[in-house]
Protein backbone atom coordinates (compact mmCIF):
# COMPACT_ATOMS: atom_id res chain seq x y z
CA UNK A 1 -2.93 0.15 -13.26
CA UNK A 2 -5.80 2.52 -15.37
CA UNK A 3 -7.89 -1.02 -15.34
CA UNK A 4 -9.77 -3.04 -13.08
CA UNK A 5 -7.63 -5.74 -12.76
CA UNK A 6 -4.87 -3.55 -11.91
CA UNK A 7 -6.43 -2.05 -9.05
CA UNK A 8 -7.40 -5.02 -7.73
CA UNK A 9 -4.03 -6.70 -7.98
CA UNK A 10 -2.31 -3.33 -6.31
CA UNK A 11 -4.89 -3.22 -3.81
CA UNK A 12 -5.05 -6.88 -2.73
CA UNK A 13 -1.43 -6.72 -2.39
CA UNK A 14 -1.13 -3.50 -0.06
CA UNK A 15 -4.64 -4.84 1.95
CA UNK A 16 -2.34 -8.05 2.44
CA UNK A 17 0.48 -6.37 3.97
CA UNK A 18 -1.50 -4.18 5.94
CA UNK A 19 -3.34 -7.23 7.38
CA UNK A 20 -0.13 -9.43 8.27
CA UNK A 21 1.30 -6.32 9.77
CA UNK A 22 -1.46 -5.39 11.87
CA UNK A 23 -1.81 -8.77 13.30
CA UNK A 24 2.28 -8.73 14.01
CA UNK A 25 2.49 -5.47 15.62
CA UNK A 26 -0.45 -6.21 17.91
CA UNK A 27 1.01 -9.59 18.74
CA UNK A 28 4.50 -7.89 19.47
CA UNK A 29 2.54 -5.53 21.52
CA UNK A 30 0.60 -7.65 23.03
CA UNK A 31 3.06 -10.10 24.59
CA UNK A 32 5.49 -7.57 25.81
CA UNK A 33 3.99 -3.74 25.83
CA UNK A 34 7.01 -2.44 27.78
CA UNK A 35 9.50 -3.63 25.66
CA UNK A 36 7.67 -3.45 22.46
CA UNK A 37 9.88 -2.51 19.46
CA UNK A 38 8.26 -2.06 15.75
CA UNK A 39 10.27 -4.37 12.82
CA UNK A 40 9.92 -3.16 9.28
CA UNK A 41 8.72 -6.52 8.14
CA UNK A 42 7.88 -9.77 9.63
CA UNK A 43 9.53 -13.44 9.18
CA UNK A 44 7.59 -16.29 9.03
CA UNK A 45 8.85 -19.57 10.70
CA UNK A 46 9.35 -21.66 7.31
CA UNK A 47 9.96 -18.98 5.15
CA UNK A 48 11.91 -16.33 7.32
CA UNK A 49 12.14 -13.77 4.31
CA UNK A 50 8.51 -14.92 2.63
CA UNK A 51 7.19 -10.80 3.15
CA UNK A 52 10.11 -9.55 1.40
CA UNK A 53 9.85 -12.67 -1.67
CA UNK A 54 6.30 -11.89 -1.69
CA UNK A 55 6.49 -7.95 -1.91
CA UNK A 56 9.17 -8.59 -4.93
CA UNK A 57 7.12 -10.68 -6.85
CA UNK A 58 3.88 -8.88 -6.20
CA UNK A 59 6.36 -5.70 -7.83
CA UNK A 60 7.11 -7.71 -10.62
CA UNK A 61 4.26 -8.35 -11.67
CA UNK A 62 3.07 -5.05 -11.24
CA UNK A 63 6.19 -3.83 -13.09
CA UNK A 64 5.43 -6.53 -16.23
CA UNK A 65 1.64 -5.83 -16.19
CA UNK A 66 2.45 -1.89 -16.15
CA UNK A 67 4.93 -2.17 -19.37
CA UNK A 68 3.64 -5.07 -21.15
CA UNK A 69 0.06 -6.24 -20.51
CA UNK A 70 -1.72 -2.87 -19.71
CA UNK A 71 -0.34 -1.61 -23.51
CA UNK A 72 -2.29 -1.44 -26.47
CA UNK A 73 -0.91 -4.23 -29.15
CA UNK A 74 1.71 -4.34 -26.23
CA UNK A 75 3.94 -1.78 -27.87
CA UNK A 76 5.81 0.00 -25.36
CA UNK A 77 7.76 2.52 -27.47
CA UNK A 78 7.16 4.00 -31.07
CA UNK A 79 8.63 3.72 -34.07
CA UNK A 80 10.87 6.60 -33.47
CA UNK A 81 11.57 5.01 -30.53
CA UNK A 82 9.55 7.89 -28.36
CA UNK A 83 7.16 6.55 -25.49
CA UNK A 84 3.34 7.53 -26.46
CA UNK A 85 1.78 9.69 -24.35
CA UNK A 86 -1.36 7.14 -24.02
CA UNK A 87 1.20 4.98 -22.09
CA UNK A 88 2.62 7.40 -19.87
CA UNK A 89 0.33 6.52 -16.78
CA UNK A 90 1.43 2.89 -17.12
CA UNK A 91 5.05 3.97 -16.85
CA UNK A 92 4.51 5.84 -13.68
CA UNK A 93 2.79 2.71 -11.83
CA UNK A 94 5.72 0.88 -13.14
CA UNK A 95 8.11 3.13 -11.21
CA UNK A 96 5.77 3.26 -7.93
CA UNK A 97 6.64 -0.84 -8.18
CA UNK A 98 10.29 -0.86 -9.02
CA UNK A 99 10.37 1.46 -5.98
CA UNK A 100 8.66 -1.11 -3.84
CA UNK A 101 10.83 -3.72 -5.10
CA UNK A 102 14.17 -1.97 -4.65
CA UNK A 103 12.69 -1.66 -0.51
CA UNK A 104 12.14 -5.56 -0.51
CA UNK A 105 15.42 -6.09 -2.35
CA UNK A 106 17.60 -3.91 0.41
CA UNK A 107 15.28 -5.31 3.13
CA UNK A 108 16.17 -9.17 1.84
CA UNK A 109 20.51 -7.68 1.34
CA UNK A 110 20.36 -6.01 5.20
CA UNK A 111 18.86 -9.18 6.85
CA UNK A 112 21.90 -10.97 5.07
CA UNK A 113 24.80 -8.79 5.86
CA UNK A 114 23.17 -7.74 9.41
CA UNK A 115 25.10 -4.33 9.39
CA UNK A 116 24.21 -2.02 12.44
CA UNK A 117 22.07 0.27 10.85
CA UNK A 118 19.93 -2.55 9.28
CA UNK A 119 16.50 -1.86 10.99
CA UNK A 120 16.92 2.43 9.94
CA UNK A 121 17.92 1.72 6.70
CA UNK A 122 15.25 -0.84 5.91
CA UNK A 123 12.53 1.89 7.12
CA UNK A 124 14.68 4.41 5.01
CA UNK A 125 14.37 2.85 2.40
CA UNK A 126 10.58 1.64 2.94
CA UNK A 127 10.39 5.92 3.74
CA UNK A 128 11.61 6.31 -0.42
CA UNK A 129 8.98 3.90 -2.13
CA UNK A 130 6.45 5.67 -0.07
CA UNK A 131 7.74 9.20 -1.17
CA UNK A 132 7.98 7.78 -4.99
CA UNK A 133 4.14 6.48 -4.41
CA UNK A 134 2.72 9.67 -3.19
CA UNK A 135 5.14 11.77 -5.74
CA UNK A 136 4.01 9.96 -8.59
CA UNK A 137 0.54 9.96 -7.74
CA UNK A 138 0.27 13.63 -6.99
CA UNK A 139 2.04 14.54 -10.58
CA UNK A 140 0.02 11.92 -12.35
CA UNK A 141 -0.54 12.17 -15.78
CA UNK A 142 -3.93 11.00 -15.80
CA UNK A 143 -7.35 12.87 -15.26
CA UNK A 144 -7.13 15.27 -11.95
CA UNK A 145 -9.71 17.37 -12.61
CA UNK A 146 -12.80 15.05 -12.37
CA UNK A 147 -14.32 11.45 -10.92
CA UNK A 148 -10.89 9.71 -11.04
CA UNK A 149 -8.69 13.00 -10.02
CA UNK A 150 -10.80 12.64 -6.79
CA UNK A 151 -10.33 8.96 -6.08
CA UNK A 152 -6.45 9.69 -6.51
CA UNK A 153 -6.39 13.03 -4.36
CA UNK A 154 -8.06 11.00 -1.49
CA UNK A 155 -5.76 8.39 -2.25
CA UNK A 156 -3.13 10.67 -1.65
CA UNK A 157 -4.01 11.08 1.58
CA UNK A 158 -3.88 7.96 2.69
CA UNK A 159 -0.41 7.63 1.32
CA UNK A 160 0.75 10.71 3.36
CA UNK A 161 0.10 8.78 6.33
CA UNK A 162 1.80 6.05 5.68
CA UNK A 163 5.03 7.72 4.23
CA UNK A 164 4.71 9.50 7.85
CA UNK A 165 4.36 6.84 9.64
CA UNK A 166 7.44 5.36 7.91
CA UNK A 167 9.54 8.13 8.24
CA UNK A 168 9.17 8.59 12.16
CA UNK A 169 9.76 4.78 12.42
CA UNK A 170 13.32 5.10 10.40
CA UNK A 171 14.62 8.32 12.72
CA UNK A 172 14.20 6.76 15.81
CA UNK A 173 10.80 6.23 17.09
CA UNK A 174 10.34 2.43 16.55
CA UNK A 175 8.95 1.80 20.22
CA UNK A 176 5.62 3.67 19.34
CA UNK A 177 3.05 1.06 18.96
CA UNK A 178 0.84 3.60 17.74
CA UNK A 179 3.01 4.86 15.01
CA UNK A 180 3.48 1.10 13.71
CA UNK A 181 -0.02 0.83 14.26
CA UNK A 182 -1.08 3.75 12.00
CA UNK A 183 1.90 2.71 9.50
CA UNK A 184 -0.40 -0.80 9.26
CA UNK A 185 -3.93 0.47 9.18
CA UNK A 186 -2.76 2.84 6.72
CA UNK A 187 -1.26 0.06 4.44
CA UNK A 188 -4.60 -2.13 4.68
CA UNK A 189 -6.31 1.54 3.77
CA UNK A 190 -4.51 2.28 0.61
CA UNK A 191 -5.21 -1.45 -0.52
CA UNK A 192 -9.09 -1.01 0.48
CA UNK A 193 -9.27 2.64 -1.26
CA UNK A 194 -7.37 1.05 -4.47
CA UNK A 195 -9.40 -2.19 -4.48
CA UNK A 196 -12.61 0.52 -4.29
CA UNK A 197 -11.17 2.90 -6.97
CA UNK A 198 -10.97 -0.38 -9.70
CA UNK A 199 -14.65 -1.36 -9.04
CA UNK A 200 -16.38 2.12 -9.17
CA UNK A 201 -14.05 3.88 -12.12
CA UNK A 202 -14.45 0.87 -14.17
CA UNK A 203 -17.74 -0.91 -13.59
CA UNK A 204 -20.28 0.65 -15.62
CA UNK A 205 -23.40 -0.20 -12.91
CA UNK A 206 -21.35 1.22 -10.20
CA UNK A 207 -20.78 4.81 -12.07
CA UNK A 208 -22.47 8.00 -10.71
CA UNK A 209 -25.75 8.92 -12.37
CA UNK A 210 -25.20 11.43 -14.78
CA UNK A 211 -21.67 10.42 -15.53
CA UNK A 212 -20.72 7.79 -18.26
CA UNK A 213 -17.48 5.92 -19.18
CA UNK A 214 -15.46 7.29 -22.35
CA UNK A 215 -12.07 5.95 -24.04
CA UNK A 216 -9.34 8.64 -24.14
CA UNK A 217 -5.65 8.68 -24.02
CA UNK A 218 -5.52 4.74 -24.48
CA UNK A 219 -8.07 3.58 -21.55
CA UNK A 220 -11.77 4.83 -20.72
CA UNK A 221 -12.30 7.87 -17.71
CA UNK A 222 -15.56 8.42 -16.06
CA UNK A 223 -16.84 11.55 -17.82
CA UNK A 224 -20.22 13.10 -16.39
CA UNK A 225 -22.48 15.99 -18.07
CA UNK A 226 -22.39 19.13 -16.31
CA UNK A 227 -21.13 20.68 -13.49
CA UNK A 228 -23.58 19.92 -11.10
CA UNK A 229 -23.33 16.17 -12.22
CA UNK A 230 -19.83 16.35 -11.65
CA UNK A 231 -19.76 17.88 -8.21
CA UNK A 232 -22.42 15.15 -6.70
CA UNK A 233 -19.93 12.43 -8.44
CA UNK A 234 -17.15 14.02 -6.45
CA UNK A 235 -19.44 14.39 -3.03
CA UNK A 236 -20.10 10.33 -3.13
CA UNK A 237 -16.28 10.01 -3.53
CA UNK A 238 -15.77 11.67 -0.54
CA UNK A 239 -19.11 9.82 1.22
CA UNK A 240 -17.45 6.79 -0.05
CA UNK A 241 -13.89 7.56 2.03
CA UNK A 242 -15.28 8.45 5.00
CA UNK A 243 -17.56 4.94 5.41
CA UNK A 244 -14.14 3.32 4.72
CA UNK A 245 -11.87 5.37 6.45
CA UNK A 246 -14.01 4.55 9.62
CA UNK A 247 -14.87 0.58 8.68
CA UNK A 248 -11.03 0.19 8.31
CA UNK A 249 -10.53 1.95 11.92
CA UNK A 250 -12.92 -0.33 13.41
CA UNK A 251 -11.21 -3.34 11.76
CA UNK A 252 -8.11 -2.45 13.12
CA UNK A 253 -9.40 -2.09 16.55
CA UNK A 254 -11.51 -5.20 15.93
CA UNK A 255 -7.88 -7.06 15.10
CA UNK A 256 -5.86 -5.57 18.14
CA UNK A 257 -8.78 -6.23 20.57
CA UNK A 258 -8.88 -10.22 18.83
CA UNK A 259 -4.92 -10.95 19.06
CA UNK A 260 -5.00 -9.12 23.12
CA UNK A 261 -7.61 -11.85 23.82
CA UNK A 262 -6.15 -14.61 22.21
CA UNK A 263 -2.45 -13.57 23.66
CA UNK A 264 -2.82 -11.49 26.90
CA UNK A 265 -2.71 -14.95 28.74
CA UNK A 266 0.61 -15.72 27.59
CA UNK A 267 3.00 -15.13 30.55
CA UNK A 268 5.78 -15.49 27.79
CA UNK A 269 8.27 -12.41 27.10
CA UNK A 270 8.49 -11.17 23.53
CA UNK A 271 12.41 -11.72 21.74
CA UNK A 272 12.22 -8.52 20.07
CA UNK A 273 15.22 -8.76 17.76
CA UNK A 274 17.11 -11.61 19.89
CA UNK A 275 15.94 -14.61 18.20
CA UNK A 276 18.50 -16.56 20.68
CA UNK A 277 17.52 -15.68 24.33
CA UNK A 278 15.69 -18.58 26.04
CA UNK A 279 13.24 -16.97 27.87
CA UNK A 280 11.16 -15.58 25.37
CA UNK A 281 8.74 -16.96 22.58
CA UNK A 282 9.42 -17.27 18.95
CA UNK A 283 5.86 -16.71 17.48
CA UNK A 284 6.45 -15.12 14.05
């Protein structure tokens, strides 16, 4: 993911999610905000598991593009058979994907078997790729110290939330539309912020005055000369998060306040889980 493209391919992929699970949870919400219960994921009516399909092969092609395409002379290993340091930093996206797709994989296994713990384990499991993201991220071997260690540490943030958000959901407190709510807008953040990081760490027009791209340890890192130049890079950053953090919130709201005005009409009760009663609506 040290690339534009694979920024933009993470980032469009979370903003995605985010999106299709805003609009869910405030439908949910929406039609039945007494009974409302939070779901891990969301069927479709066509394609009941197309989330889960998509999440899996959005991960491997991460996974591939991590290993393969993002390598110099695509030459993962060696001679010696030792990995190169230069390719570390692909190797740790890679895992933040195979961690993702081992969440979709369980998801797609529970939904099958339908055990009794299927909705906690599914967020337990959504709980681990979220701890592997933000792990892996905060012990990155890439640059922490300047432009892009800011991007990531803000990043990081963002992440927190999310695992959160996750974890409260998997011990019990599924009926909180505003955890699922957070859990959401944080997942269209992190796509946003990633999306964001791609254009301004490796667009040259879009690079802090003062600071300049330069190729080291296998891809180029926004160097900048001096201190002073450094610290004003790292104070846009920061501008930067804020004007999204609050343009996400207000697309959020924006979203809920759409889907209550298109649904609040609807006299019909939500199914939650029970896909079979007949007095409630089917609108996934």
């Amino acid at each position: 993911m040290g690339n534009l493209r694979g920024h933009v391919v993470y980032g469009t992929g979370f903003s995605l999610i985010g999106l299709w699970h805003l609009i869910n949870h405030s439908k949910r919400h929406t039609l039945n905000p007494n009974s409302y219960t939070s779901l891990a994921w969301f069927p479709t009516s066509r394609i009941k598991l197309l989330e889960l399909y998509f999440i899996m092969a959005a991960s491997t092609a991460a996974i591939f593009m991590g290993l393969f395409f993002g390598l110099r002379h695509h030459q993962l290993l060696d001679a010696d058979g030792s990995i190169p340091s230069t390719h570390l930093h692909n190797l740790e996206h890679s895992v933040i994907a195979l961690a993702i797709f081992a969440y979709a994989f369980c998801a797609i296994l529970m939904e099958t078997l339908s055990p009794p713990a299927k909705s906690e384990l599914i967020n337990a499991m959504g709980t681990v790729a979220f701890a592997v993201e933000l792990l892996v991220f905060h012990l990155h071997s890439a640059d922490r110290m300047g432009v892009e260690g800011q991007y990531h540490r803000l990043l990081q943030a963002v992440i927190s939330s999310t695992f959160a958000a996750t974890m409260l959901m998997s011990i019990g407190y599924n009926k909180s539309f505003l955890i699922a709510y957070v859990r959401s807008m944080s997942l269209l953040f992190q796509g946003v912020w990633l999306v964001n990081i791609g254009f301004m760490l490796w667009t040259p027009s879009l690079i802090s005055k003062g600071c300049f791209m330069h190729w080291e340890k296998g891809y180029f890192v926004v160097r900048c000369q001096g201190e002073k130049t450094l610290e004003r890079a790292k104070s846009l950053v920061n501008i930067q998060f804020g004007l999204f953090f609050v343009g996400v919130n207000v697309l959020a709201v924006v979203i809920y306040l759409v889907i209550f005005k298109i649904y609040s009409k609807n006299d019909a009760k939500d199914c939650g889980e029970d896909q079979d009663r007949k007095d409630c609506v089917r609108f996934h």
